[in-house]
N, C-alpha and C. Protein backbone atom coordinates (compact mmCIF):
# COMPACT_ATOMS: atom_id res chain seq x y z
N UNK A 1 96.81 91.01 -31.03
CA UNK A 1 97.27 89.77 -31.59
C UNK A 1 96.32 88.62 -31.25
N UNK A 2 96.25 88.49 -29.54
CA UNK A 2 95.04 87.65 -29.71
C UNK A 2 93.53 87.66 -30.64
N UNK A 3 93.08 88.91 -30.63
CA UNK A 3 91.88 88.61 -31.29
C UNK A 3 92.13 88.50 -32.81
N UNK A 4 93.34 88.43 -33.12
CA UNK A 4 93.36 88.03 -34.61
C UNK A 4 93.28 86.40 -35.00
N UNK A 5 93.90 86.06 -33.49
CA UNK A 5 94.02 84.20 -33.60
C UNK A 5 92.33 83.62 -33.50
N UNK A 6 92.10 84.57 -32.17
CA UNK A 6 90.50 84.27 -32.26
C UNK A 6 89.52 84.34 -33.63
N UNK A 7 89.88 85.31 -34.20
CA UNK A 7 89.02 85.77 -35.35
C UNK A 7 89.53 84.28 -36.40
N UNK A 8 90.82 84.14 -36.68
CA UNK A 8 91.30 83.30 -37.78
C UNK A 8 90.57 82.18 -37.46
N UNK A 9 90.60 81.38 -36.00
CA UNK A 9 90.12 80.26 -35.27
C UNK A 9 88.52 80.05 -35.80
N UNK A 10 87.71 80.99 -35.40
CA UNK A 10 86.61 81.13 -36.06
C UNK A 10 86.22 81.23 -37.26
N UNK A 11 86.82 81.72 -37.94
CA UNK A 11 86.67 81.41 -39.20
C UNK A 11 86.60 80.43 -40.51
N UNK A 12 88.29 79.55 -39.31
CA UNK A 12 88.56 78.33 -40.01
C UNK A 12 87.44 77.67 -39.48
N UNK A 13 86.91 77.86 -38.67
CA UNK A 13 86.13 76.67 -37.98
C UNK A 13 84.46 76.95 -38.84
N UNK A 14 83.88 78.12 -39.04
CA UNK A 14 82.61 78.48 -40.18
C UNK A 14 83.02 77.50 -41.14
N UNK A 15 84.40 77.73 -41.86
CA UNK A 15 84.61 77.74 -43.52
C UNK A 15 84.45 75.96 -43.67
N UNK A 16 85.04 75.36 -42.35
CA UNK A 16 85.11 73.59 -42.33
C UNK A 16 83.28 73.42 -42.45
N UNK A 17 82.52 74.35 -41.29
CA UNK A 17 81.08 73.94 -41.09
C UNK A 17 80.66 74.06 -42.60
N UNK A 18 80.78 74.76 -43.30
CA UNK A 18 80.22 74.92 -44.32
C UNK A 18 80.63 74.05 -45.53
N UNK A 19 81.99 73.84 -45.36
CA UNK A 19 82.04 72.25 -46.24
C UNK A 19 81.61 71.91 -46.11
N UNK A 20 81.53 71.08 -44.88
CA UNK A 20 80.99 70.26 -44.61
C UNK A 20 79.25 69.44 -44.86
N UNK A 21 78.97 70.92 -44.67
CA UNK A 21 77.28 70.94 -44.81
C UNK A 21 77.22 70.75 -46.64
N UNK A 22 78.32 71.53 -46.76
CA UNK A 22 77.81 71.12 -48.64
C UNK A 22 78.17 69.68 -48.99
N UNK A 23 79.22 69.18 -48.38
CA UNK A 23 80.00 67.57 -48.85
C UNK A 23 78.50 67.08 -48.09
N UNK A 24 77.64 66.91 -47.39
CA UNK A 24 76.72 65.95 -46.77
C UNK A 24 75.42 66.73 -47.39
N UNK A 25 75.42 67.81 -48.12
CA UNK A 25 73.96 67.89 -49.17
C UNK A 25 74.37 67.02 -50.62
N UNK A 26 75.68 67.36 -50.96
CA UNK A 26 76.02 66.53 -52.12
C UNK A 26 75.36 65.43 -51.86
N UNK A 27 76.10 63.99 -50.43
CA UNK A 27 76.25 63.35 -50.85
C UNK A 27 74.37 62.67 -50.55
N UNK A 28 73.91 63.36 -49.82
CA UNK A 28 72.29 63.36 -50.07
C UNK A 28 71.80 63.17 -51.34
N UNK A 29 71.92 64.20 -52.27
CA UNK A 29 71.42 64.48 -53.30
C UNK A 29 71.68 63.40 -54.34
N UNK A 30 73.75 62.66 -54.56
CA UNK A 30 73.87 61.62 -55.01
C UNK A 30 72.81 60.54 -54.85
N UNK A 31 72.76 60.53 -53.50
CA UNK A 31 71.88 58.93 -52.82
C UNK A 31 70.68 59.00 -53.48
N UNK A 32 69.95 60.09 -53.65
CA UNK A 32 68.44 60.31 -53.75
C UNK A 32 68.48 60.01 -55.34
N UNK A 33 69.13 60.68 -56.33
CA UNK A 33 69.64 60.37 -57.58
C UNK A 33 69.62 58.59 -57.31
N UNK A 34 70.34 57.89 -57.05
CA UNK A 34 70.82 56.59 -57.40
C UNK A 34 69.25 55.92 -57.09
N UNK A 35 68.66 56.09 -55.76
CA UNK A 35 67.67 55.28 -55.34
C UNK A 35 66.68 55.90 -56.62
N UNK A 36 66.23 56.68 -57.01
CA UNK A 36 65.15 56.66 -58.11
C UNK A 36 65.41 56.09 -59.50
N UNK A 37 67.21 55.63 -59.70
CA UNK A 37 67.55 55.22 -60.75
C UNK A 37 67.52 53.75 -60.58
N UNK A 38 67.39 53.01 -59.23
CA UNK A 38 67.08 52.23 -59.25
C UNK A 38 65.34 51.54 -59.30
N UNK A 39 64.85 52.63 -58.59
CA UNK A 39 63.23 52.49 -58.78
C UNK A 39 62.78 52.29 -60.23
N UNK A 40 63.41 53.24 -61.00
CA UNK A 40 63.32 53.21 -62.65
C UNK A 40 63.47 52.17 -63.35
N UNK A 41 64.42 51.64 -62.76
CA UNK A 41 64.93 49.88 -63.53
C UNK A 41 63.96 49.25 -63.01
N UNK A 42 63.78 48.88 -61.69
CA UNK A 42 62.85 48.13 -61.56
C UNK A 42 61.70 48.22 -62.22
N UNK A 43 61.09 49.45 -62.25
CA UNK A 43 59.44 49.84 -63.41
C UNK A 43 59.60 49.15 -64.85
N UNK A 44 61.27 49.30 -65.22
CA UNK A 44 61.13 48.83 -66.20
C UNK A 44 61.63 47.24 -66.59
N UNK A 45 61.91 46.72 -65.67
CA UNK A 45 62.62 45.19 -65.23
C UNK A 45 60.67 44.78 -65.84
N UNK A 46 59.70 45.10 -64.93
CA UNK A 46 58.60 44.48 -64.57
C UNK A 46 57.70 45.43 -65.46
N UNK A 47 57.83 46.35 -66.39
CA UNK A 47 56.89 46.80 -67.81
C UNK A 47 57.61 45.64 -68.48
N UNK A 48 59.04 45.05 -68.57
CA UNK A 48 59.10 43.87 -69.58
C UNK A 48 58.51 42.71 -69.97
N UNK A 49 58.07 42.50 -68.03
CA UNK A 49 57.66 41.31 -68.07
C UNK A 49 56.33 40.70 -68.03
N UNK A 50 55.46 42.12 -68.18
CA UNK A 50 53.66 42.56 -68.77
C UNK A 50 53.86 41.57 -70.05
N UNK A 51 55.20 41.54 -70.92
CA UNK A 51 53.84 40.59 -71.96
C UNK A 51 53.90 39.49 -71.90
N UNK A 52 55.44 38.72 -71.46
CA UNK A 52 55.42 37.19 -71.12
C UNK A 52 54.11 36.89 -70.46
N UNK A 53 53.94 38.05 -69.01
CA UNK A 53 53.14 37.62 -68.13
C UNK A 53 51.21 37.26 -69.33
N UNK A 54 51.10 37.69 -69.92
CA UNK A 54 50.03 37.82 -70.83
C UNK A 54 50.28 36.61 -71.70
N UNK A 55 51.26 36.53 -71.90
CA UNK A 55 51.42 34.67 -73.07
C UNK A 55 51.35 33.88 -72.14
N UNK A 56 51.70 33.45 -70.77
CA UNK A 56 51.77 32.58 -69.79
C UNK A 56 49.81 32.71 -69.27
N UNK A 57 50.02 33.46 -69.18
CA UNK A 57 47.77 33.74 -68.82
C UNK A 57 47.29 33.65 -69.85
N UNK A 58 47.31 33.49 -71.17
CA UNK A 58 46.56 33.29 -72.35
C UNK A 58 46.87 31.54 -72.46
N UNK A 59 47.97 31.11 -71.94
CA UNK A 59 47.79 29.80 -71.76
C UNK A 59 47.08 29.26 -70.83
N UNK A 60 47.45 29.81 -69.95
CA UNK A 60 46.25 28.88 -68.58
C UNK A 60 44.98 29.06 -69.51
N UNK A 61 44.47 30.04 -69.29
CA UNK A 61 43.01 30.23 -69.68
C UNK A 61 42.69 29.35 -70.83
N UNK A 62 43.72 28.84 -71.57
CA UNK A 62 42.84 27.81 -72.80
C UNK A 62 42.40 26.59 -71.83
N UNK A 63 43.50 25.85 -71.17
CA UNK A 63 43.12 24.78 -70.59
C UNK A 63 42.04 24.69 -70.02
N UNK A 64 41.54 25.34 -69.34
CA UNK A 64 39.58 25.70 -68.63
C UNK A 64 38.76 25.62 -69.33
N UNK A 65 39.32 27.04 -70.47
CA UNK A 65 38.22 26.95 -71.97
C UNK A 65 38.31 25.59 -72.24
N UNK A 66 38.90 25.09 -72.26
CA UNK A 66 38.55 23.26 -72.92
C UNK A 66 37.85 22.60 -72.50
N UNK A 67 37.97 22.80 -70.77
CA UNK A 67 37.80 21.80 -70.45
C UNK A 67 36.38 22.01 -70.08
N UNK A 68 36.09 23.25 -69.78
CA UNK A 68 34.58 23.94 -69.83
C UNK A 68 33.68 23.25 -70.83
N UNK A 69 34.28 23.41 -72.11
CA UNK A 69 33.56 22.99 -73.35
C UNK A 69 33.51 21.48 -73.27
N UNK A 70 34.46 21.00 -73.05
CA UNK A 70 34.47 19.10 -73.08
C UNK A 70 33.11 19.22 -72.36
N UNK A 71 33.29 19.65 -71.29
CA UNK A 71 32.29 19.17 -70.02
C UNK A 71 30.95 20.00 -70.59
N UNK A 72 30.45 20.96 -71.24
CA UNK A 72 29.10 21.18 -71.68
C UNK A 72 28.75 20.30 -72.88
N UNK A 73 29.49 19.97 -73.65
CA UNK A 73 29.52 18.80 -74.97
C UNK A 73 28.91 18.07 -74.35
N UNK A 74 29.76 17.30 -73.79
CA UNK A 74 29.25 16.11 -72.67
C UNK A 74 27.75 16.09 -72.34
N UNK A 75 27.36 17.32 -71.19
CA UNK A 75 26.26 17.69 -70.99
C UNK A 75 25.08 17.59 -71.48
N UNK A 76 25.43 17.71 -72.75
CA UNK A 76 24.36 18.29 -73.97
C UNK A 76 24.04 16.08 -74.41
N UNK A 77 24.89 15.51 -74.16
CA UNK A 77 24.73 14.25 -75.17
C UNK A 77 23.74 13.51 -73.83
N UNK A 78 22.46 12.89 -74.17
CA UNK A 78 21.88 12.34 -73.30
C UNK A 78 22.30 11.02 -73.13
N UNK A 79 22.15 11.05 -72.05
CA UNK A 79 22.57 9.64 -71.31
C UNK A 79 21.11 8.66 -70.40
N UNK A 80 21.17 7.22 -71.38
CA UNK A 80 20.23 6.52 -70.73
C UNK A 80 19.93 6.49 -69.35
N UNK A 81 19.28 6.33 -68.66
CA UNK A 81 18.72 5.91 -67.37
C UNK A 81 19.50 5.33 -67.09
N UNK A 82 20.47 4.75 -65.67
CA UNK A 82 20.98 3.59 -65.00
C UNK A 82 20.10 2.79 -64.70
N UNK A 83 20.38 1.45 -64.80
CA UNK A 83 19.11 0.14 -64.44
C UNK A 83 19.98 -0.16 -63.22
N UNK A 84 18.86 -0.08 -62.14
CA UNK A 84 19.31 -0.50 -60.58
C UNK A 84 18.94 -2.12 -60.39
């Protein structure tokens, strides 16, 4: 009789370990799932914002181009001597 309690004891006690181990690979596997679904959004939060970012830099860059050109225009027009 005892070694039947022993045997049952052990057993129940494998069958919990082994839930167990599966409920904490699940909930691994969930986590790892969610964090790459969030990595994903983000890639694609910031592939959205590649083309604003390209209309906002196609603006700067005119203002220089201008002002580049004002200032070689300029350059180009001769200017008298200063009288000291």
């Amino acid at each position: 009789m005892l070694i039947w309690v022993i045997v049952s004891v052990v057993s129940i006690v494998l069958v919990g370990s082994v839930l167990l181990a599966s409920k904490a690979r699940a909930s691994r596997r969930n986590r790892t799932a969610e964090v790459w679904s969030e990595t994903e959004v983000d890639y694609k939060a910031r592939h959205d914002l590649i083309p604003k970012l390209e209309e906002t830099l196609k603006g700067y860059t005119f203002r220089p181009r201008a002002t580049l050109q004002a200032v070689t225009r300029a350059r180009r027009v001769p200017t008298p001597p200063e009288k000291v």
